[in-house]
C-alpha atoms as a PDB file:
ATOM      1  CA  UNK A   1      -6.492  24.810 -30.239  1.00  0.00           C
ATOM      2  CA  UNK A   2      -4.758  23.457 -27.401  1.00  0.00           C
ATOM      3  CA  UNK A   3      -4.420  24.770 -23.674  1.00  0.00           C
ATOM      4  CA  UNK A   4      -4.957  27.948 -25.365  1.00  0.00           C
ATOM      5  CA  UNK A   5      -2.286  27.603 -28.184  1.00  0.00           C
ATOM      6  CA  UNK A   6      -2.526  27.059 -31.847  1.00  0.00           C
ATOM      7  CA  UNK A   7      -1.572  23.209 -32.094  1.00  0.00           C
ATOM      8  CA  UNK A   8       2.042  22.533 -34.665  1.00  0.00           C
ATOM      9  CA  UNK A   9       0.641  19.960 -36.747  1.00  0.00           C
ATOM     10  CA  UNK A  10       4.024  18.449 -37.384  1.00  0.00           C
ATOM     11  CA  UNK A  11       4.431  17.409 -34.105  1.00  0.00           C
ATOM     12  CA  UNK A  12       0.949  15.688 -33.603  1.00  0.00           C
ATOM     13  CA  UNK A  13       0.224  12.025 -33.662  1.00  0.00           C
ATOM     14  CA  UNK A  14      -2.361   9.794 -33.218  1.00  0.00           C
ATOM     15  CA  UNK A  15      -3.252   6.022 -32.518  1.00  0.00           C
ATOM     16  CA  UNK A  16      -6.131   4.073 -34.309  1.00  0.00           C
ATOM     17  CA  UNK A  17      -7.732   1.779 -32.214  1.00  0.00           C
ATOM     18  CA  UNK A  18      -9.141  -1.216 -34.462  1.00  0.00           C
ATOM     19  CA  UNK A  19      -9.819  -4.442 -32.273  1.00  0.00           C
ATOM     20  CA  UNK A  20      -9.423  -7.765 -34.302  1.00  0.00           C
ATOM     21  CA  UNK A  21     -10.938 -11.261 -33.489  1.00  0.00           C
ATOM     22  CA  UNK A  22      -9.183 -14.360 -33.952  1.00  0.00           C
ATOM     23  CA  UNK A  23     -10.745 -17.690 -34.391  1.00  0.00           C
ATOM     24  CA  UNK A  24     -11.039 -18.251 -30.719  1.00  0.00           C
ATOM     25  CA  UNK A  25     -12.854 -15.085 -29.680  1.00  0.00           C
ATOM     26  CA  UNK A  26      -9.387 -13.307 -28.593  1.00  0.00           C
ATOM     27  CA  UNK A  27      -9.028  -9.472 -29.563  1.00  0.00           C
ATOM     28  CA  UNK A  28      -5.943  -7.894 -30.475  1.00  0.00           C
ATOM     29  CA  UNK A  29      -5.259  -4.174 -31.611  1.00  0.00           C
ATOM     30  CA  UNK A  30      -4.922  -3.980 -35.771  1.00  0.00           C
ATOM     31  CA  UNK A  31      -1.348  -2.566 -37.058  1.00  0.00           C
ATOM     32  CA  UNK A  32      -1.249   0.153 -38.972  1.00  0.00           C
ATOM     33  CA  UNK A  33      -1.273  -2.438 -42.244  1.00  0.00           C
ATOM     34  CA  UNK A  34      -3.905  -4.611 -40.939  1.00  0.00           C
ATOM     35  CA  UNK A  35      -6.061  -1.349 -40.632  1.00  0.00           C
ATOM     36  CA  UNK A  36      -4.893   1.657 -42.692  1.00  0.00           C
ATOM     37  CA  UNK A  37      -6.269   5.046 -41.965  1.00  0.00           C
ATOM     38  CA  UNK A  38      -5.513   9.259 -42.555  1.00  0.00           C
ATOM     39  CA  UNK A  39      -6.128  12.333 -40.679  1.00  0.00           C
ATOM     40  CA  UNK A  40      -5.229  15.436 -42.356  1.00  0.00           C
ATOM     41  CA  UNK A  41      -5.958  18.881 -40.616  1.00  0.00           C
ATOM     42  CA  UNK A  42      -5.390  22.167 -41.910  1.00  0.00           C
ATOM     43  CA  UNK A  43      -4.536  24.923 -39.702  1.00  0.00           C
ATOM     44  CA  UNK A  44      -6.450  28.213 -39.253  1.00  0.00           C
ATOM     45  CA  UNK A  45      -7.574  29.562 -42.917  1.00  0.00           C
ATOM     46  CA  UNK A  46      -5.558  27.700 -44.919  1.00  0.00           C
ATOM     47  CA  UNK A  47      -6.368  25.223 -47.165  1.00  0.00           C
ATOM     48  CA  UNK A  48      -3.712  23.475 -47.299  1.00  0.00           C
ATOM     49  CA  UNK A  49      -3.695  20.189 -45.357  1.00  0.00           C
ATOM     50  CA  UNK A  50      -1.287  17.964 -42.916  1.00  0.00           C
ATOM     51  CA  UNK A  51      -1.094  14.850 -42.843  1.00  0.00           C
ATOM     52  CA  UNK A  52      -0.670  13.984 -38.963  1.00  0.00           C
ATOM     53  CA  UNK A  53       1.836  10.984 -38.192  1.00  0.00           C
ATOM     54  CA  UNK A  54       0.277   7.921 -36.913  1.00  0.00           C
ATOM     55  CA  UNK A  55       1.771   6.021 -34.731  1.00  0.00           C
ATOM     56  CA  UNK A  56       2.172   1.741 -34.674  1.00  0.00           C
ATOM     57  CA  UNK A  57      -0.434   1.385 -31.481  1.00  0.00           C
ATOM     58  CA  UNK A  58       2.980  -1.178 -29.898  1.00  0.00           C
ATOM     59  CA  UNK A  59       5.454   1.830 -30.262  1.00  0.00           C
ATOM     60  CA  UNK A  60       5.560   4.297 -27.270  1.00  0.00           C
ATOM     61  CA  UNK A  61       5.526   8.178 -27.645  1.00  0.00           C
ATOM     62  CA  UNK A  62       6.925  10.367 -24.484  1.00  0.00           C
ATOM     63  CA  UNK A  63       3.887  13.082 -23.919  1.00  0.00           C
ATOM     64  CA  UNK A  64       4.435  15.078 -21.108  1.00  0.00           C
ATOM     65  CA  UNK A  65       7.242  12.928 -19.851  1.00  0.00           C
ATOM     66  CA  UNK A  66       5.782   9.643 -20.113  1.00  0.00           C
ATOM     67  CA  UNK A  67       6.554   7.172 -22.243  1.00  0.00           C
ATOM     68  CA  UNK A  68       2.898   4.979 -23.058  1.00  0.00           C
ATOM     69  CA  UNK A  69       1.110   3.580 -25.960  1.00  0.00           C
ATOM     70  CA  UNK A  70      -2.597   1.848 -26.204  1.00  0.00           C
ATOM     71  CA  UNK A  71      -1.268  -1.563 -25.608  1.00  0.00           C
ATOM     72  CA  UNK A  72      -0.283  -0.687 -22.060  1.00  0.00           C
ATOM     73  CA  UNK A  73       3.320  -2.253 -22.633  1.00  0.00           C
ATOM     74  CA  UNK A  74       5.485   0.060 -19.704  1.00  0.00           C
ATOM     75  CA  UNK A  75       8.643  -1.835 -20.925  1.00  0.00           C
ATOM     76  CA  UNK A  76      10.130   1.518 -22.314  1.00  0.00           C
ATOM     77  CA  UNK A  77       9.490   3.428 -19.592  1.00  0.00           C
ATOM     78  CA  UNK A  78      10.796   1.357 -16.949  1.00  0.00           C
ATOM     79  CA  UNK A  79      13.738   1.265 -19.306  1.00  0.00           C
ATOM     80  CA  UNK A  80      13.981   5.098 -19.779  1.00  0.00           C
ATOM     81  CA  UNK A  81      13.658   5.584 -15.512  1.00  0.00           C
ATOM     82  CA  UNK A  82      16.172   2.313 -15.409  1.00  0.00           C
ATOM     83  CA  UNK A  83      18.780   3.928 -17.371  1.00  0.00           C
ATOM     84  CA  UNK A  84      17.671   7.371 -15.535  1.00  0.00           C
ATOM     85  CA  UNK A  85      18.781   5.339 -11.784  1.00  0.00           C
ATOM     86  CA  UNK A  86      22.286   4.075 -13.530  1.00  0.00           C
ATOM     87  CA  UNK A  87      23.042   7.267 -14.445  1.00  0.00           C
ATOM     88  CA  UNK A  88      21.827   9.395 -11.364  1.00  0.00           C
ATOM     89  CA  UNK A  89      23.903   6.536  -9.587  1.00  0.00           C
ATOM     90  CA  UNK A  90      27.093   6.928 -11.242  1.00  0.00           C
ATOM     91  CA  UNK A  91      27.026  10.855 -10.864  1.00  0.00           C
ATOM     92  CA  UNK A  92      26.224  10.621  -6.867  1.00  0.00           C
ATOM     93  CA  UNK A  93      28.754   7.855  -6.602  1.00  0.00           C
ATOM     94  CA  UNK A  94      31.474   9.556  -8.531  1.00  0.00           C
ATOM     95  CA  UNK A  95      30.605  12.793  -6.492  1.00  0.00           C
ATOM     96  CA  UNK A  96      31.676  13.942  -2.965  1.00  0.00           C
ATOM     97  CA  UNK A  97      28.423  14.889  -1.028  1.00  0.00           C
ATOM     98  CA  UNK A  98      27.605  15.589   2.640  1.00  0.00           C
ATOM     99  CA  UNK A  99      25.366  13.654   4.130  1.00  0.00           C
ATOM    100  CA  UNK A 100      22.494  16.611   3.900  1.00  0.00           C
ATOM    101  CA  UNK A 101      23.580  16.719   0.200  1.00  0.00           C
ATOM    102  CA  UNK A 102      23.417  12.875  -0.279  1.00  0.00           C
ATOM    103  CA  UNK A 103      19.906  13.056   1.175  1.00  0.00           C
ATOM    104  CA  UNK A 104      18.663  15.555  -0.500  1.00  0.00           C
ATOM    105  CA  UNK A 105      19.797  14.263  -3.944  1.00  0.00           C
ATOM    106  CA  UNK A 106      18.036  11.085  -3.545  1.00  0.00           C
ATOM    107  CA  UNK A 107      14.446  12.896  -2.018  1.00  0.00           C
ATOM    108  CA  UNK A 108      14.798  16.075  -4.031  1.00  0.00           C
ATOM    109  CA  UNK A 109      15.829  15.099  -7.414  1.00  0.00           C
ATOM    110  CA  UNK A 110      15.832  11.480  -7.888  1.00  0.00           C
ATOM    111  CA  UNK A 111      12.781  10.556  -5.917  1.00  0.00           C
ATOM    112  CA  UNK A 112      10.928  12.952  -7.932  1.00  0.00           C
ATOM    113  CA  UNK A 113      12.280  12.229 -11.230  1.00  0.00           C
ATOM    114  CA  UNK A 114      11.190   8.192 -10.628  1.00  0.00           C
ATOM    115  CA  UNK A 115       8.067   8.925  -9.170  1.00  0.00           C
ATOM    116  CA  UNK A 116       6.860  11.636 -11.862  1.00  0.00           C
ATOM    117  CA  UNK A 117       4.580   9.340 -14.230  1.00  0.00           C
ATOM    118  CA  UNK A 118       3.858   6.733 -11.382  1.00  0.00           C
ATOM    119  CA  UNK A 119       0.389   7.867 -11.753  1.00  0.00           C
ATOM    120  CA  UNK A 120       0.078   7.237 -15.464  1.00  0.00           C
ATOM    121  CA  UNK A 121       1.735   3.984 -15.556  1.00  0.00           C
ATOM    122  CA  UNK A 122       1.954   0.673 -13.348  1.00  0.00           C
ATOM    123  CA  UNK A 123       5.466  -1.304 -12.430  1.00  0.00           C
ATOM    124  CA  UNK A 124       5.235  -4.145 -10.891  1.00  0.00           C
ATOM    125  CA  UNK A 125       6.703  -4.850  -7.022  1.00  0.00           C
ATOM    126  CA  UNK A 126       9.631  -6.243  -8.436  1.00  0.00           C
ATOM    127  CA  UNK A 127      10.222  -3.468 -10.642  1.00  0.00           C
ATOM    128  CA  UNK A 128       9.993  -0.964  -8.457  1.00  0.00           C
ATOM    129  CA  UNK A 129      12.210  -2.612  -6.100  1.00  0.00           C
ATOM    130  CA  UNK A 130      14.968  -3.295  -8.333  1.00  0.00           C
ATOM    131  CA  UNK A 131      14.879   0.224  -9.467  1.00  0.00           C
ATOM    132  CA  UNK A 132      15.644   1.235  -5.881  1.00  0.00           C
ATOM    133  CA  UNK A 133      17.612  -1.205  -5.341  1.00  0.00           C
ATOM    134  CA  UNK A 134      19.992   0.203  -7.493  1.00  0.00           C
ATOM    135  CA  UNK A 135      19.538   3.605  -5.947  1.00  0.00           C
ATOM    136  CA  UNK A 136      20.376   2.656  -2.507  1.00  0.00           C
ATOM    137  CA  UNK A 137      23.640   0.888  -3.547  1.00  0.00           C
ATOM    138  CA  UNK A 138      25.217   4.684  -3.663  1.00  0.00           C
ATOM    139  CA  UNK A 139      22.156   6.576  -1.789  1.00  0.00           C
ATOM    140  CA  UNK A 140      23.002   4.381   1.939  1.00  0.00           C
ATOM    141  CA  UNK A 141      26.248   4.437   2.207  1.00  0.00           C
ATOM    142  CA  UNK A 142      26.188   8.200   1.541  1.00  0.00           C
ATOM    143  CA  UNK A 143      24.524   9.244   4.371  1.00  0.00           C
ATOM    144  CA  UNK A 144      25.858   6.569   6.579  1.00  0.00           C
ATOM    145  CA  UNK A 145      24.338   3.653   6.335  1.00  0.00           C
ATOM    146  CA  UNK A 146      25.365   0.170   5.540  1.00  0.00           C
ATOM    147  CA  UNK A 147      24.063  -1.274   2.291  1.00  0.00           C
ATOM    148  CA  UNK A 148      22.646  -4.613   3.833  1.00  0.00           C
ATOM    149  CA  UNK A 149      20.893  -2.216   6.596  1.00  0.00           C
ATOM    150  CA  UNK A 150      17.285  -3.375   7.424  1.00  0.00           C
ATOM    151  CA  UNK A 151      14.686  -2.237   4.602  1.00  0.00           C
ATOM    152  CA  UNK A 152      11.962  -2.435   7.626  1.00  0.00           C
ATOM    153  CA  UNK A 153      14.157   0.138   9.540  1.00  0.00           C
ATOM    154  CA  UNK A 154      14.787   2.496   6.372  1.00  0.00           C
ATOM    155  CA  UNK A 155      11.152   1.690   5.318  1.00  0.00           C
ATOM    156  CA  UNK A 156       9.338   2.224   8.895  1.00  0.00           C
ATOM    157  CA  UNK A 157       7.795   5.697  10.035  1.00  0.00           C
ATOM    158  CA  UNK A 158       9.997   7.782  11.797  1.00  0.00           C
ATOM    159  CA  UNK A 159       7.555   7.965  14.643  1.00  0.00           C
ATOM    160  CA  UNK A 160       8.933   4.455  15.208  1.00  0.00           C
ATOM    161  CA  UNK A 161      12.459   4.981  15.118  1.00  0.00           C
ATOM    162  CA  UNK A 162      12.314   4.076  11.215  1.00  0.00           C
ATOM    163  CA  UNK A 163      14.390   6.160   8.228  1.00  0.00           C
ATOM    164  CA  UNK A 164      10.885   7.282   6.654  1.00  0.00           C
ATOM    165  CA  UNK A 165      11.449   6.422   2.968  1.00  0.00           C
ATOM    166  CA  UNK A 166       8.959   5.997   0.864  1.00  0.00           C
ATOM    167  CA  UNK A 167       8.767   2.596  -1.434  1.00  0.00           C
ATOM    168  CA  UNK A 168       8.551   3.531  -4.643  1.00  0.00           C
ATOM    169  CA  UNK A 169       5.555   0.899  -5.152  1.00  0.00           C
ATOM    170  CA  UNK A 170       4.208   2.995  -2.293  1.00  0.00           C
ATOM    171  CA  UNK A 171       4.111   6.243  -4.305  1.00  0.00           C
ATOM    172  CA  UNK A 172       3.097   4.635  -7.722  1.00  0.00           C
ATOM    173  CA  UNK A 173      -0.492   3.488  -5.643  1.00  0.00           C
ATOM    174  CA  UNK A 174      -0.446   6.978  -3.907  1.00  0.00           C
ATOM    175  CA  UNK A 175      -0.309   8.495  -7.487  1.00  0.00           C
ATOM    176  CA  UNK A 176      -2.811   6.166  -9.023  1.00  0.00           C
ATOM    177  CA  UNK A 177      -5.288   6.955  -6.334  1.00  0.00           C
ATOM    178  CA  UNK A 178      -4.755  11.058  -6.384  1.00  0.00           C
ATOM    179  CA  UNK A 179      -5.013  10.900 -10.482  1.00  0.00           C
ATOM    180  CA  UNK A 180      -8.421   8.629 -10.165  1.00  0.00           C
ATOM    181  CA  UNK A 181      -9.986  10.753  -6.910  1.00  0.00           C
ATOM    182  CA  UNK A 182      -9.301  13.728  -8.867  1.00  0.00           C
ATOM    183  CA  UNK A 183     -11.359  13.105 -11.915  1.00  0.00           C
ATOM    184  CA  UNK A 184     -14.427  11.598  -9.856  1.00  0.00           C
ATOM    185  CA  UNK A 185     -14.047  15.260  -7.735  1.00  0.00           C
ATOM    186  CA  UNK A 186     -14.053  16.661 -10.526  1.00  0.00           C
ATOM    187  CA  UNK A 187     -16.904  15.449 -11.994  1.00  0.00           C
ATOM    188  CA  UNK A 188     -15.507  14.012 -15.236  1.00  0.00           C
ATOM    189  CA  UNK A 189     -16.824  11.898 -17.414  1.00  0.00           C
ATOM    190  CA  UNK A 190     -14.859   8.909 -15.925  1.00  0.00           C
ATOM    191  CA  UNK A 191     -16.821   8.778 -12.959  1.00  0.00           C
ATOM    192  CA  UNK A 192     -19.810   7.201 -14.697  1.00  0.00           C
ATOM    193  CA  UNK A 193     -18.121   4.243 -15.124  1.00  0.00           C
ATOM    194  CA  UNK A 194     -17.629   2.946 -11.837  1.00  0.00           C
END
């Protein structure tokens, strides 16, 4: 059982992690020919078994909104929240918004949408940037602002006259550092190992 629940076997998966060595001492993950292994369950009293899916340990599977696999490639999830910015641009640009509604759209829904598995994954600087980038082609000029208008003024605390936005890079390290202080407060396992 799961979070209370029975678990629907159909929708499982699972990753085997099988290092090999090449000549020179390098380790990669094994592929699901180079190392071929079952799991079957069965579920409650019956005999019956399921076979649960595994999954190539290169190919991404979205659980609980976030797209990651045991190689740590992030490529198709910065595509999913890429294509998630083009599209969240095109309906605010095609849109007629207030300024309140403008801002609110970009801190309210997109903000949180981009920002959701920040703490499970890593983009680089660049990334990030680009991604809102993108945004702020619409998201300025909605609520009055000039496209080329200073990223240190939109950027700086409002206690200094700044806009207050948050970097996205910004609240990707915020997230990391919540998700990692939470498991050492709460006494998890993980905290043995630093």
């Amino acid at each position: 059982h799961s979070t209370g629940g029975s678990l629907s076997l159909p929708k499982c998966f699972w990753y085997l992690i099988h290092w090999k060595w090449d000549k020179t001492g390098n380790a990669s993950m094994a592929t699901l020919t180079e190392s071929p292994a079952d799991i079957k369950l069965t579920k409650g009293n019956f005999t019956n078994t399921h076979v649960i899916h595994r999954e190539e340990v290169t190919k991404p599977r979205r659980t609980i909104g976030v797209r990651i696999n045991p190689t740590g490639d992030q490529t198709n999830e910065y595509n999913f929240r890429l294509k998630y910015t083009t599209e969240w641009v095109k309906m605010i640009s095609s849109t007629r918004l207030s300024k309140q509604e403008a801002l609110n759209a970009y801190r309210i829904v997109y903000i949180p949408s981009i920002s959701y598995p920040l703490g499970a994954i890593y983009f680089t600087p660049e990334k990030c940037k680009y991604l809102q980038t993108q945004a702020f082609k619409t998201y300025l000029p909605k609520i009055g602002f000039n496209r080329k208008f200073s990223q240190q003024i939109i950027f700086g605390p409002s206690k200094f006259g700044g806009w207050g936005e948050k970097q996205i890079y910004s609240i990707m390290a915020i997230n990391q550092i919540k998700l990692f202080m939470g498991h050492i407060r709460n006494n998890e396992y993980t905290e043995k190992y630093y």
